[in-house]
N, C-alpha and C. Protein backbone atom coordinates (compact mmCIF):
# COMPACT_ATOMS: atom_id res chain seq x y z
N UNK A 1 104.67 125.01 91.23
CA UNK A 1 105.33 124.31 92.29
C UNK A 1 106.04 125.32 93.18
N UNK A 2 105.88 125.54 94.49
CA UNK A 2 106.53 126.14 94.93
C UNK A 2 107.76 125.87 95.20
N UNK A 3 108.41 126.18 96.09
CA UNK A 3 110.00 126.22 96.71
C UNK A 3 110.27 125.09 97.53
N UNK A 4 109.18 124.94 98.56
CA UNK A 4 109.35 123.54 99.22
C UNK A 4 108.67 122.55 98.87
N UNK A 5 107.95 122.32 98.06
CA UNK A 5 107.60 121.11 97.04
C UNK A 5 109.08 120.79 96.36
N UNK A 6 109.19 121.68 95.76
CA UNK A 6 110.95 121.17 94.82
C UNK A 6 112.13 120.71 96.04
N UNK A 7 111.90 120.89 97.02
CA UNK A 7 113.16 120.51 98.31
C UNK A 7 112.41 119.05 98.67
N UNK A 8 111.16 119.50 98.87
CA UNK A 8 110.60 117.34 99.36
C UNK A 8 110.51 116.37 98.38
N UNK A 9 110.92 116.46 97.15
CA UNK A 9 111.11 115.84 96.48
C UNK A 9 112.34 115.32 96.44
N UNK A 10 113.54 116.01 96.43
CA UNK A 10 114.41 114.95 96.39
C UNK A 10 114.74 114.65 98.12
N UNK A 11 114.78 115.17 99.16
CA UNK A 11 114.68 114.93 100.51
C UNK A 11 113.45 113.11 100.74
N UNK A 12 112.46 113.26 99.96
CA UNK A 12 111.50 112.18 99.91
C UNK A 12 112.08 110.76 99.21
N UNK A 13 113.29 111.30 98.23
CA UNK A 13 113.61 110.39 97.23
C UNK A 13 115.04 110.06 98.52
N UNK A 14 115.55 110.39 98.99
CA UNK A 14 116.69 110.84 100.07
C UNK A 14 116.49 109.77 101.23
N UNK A 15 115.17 109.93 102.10
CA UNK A 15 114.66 109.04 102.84
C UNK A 15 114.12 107.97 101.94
N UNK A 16 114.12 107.34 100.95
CA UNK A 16 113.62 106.50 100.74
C UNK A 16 114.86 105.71 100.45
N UNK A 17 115.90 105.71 99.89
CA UNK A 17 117.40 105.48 100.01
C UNK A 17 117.92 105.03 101.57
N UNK A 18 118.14 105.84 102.05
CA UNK A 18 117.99 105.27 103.54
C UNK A 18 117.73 104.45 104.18
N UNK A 19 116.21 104.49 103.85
CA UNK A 19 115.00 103.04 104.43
C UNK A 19 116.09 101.86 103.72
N UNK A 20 115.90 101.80 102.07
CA UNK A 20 116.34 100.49 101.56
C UNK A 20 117.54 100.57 102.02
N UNK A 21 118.57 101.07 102.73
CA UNK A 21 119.80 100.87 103.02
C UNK A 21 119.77 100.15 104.33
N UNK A 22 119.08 100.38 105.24
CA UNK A 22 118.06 99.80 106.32
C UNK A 22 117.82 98.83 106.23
N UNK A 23 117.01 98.49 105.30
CA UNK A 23 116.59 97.15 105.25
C UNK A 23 117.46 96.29 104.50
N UNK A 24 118.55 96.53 103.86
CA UNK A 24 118.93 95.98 103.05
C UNK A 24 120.24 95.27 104.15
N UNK A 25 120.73 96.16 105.18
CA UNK A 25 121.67 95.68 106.50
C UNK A 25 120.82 94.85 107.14
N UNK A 26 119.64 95.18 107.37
CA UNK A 26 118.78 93.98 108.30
C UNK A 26 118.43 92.66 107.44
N UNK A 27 118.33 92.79 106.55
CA UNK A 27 118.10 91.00 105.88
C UNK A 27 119.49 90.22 105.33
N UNK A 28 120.81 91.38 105.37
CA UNK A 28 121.92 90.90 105.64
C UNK A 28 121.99 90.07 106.92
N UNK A 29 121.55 90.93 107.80
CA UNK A 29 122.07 90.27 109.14
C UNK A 29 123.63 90.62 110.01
N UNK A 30 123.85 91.18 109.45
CA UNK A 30 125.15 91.63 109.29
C UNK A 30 125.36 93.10 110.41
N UNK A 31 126.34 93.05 111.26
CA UNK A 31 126.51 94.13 112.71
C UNK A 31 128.04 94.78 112.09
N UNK A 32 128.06 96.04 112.30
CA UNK A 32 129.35 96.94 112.43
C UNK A 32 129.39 97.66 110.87
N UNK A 33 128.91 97.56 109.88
CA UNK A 33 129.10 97.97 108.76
C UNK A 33 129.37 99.19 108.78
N UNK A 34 129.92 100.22 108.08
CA UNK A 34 129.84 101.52 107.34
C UNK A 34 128.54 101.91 106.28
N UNK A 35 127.62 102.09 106.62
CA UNK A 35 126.82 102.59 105.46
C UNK A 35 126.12 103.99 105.37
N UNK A 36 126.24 104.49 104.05
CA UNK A 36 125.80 106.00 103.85
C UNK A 36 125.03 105.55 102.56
N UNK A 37 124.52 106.78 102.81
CA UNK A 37 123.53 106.76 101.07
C UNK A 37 124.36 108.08 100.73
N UNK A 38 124.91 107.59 99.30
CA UNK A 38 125.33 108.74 98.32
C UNK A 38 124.18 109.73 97.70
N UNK A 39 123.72 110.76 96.70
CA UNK A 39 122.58 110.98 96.41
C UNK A 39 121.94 110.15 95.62
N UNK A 40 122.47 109.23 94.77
CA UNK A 40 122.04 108.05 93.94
C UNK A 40 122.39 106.79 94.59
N UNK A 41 123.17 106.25 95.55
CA UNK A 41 123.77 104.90 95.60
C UNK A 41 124.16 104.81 96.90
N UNK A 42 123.77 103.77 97.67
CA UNK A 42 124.02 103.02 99.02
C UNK A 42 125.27 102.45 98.84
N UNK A 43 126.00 103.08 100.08
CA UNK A 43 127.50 102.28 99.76
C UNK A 43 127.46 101.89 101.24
N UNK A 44 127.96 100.69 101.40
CA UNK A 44 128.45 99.91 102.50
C UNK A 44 130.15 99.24 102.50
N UNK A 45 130.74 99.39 103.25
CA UNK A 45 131.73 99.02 103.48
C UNK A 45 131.52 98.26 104.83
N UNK A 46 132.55 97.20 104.20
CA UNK A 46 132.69 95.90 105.83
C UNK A 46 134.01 96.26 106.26
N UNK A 47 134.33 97.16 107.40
CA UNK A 47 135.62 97.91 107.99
C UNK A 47 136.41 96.28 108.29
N UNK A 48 137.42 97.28 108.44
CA UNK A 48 138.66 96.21 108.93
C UNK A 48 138.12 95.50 110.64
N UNK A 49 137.52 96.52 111.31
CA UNK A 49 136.86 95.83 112.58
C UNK A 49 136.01 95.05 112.82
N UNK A 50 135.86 94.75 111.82
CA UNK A 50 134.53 93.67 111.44
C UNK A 50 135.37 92.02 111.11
N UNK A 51 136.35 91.99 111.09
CA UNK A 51 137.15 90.89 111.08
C UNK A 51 138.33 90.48 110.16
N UNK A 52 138.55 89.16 110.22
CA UNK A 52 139.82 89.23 109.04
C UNK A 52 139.36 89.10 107.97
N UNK A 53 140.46 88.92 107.07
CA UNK A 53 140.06 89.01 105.70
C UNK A 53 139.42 88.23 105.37
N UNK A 54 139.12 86.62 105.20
CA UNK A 54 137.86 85.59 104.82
C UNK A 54 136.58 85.88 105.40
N UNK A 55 136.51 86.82 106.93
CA UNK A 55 135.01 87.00 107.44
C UNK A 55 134.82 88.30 106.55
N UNK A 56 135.29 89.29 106.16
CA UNK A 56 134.82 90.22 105.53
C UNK A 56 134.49 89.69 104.07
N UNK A 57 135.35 89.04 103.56
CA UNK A 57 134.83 88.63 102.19
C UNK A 57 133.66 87.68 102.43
N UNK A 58 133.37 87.06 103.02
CA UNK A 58 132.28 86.17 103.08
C UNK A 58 130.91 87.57 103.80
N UNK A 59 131.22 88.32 104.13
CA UNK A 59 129.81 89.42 104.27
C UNK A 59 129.91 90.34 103.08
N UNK A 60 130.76 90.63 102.09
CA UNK A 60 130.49 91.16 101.46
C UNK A 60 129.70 90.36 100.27
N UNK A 61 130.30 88.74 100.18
CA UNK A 61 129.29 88.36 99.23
C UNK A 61 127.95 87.63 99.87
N UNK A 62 127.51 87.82 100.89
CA UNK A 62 126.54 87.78 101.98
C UNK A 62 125.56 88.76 101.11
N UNK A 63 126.56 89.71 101.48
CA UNK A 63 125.76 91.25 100.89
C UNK A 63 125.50 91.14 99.04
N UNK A 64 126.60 91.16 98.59
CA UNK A 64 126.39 90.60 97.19
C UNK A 64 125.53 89.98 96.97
N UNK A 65 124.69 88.55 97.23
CA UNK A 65 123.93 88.21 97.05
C UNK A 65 122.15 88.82 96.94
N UNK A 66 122.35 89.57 97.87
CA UNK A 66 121.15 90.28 98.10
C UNK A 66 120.72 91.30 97.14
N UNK A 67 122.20 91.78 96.27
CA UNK A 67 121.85 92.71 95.36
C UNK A 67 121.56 92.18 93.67
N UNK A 68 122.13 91.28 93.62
CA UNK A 68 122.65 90.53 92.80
C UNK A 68 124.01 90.49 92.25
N UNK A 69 124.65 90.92 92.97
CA UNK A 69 125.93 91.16 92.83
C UNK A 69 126.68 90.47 92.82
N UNK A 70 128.33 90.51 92.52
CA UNK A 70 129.32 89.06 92.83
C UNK A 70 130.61 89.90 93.08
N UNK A 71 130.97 89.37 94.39
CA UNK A 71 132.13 89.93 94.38
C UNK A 71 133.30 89.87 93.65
N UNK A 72 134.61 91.12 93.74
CA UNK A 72 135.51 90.81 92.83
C UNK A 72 136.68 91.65 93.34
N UNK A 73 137.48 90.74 93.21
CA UNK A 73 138.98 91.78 93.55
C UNK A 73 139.35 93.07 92.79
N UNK A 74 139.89 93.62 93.56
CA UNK A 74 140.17 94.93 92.80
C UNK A 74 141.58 95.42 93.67
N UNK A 75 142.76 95.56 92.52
CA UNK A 75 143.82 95.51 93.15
C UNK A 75 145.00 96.52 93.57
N UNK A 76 143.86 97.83 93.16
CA UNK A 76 143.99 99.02 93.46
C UNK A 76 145.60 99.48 94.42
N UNK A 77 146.10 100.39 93.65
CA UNK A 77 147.50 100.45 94.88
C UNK A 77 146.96 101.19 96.21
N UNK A 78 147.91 101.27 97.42
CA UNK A 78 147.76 102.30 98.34
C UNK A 78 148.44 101.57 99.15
N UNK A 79 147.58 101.74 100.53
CA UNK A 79 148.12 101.19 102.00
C UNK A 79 147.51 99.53 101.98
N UNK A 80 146.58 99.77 101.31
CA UNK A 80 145.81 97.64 100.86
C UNK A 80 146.62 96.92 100.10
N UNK A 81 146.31 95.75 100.12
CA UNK A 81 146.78 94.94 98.82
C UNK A 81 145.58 95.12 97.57
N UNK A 82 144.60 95.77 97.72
CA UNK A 82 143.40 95.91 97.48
C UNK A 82 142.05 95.84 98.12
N UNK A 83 141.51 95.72 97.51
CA UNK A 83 139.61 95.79 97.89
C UNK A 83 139.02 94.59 97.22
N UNK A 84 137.96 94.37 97.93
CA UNK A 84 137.18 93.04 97.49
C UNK A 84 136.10 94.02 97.04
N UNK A 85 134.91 94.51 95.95
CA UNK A 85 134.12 95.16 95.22
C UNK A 85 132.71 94.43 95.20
N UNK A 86 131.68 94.19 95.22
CA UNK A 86 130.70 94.40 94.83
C UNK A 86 129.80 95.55 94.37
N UNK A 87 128.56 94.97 93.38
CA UNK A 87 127.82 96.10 92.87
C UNK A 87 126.59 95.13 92.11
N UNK A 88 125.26 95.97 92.83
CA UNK A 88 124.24 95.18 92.48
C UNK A 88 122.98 96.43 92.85
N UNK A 89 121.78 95.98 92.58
CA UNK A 89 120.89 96.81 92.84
C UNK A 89 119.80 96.13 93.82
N UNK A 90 119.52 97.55 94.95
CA UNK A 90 118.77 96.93 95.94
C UNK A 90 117.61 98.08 96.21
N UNK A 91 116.22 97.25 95.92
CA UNK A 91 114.77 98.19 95.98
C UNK A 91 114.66 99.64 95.00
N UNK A 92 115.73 99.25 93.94
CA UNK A 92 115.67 99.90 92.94
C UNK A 92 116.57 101.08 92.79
N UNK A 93 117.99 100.51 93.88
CA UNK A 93 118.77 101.70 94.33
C UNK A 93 119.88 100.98 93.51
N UNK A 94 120.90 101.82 93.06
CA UNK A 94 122.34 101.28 92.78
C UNK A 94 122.98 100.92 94.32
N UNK A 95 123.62 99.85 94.35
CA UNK A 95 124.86 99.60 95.81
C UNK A 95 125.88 99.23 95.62
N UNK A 96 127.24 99.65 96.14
CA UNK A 96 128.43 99.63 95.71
C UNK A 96 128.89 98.52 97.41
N UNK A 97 129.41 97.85 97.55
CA UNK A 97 129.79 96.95 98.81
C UNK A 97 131.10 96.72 98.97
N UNK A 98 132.24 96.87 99.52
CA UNK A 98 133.41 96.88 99.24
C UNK A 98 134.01 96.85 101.20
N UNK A 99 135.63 96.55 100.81
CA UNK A 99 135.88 95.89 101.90
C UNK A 99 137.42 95.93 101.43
N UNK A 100 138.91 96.21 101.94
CA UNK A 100 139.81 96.36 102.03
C UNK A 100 140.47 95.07 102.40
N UNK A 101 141.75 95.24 101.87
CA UNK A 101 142.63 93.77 102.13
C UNK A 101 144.21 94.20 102.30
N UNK A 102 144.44 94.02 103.24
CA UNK A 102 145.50 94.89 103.69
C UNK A 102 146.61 93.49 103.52
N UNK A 103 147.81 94.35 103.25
CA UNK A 103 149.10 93.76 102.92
C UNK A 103 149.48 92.64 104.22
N UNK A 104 149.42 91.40 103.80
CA UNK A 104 150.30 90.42 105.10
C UNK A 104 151.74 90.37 105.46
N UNK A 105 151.42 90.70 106.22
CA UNK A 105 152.86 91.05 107.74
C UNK A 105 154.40 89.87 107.07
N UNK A 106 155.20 90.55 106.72
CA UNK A 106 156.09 89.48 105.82
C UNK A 106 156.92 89.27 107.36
């Protein structure tokens, strides 16, 4: 095997991550997301600009569904009150789906 056989292999495995990340936003249906492919795992995040907190939770389990996933609170400290989590598998990829919930204005 040479040198660039061993580089298009995982670059091939790389774009193919991608694609299903692709397609996996288009049969969502779903506009504005955050999505990257990790080297193993499609992560999408539904930003805070994408709406309030019930429209983001309702696209993340939008999205959840598609993976088989179910969403779930996660109540993590910081600047949030937490994160809403999903995790499911899509075209044979791991996907992590997640979405922030920021503290209400007392």
């Amino acid at each position: 095997m040479t040198t660039a056989t061993a580089v298009q292999i995982p670059l091939a495995a790389h774009v193919r991550l991608i694609r299903a990340a692709a397609d996996l936003v288009e049969q969502a249906g779903l506009a504005g997301l955050a999505v990257w492919p990790e080297p193993d795992e499609i992560v999408i995040q539904v930003p805070e600009h994408a709406g309030d907190t019930p429209s983001r939770a309702a696209a993340v389990a939008r999205l959840a569904a598609l993976v088989g996933g179910q969403p779930e609170p996660d109540p993590c400290p910081g600047n949030t009150r937490g994160w809403i989590n999903a995790r499911g598998q899509f075209a044979g990829h791991p996907v992590h789906i997640f979405t922030p919930v920021r503290e209400a204005a007392s």
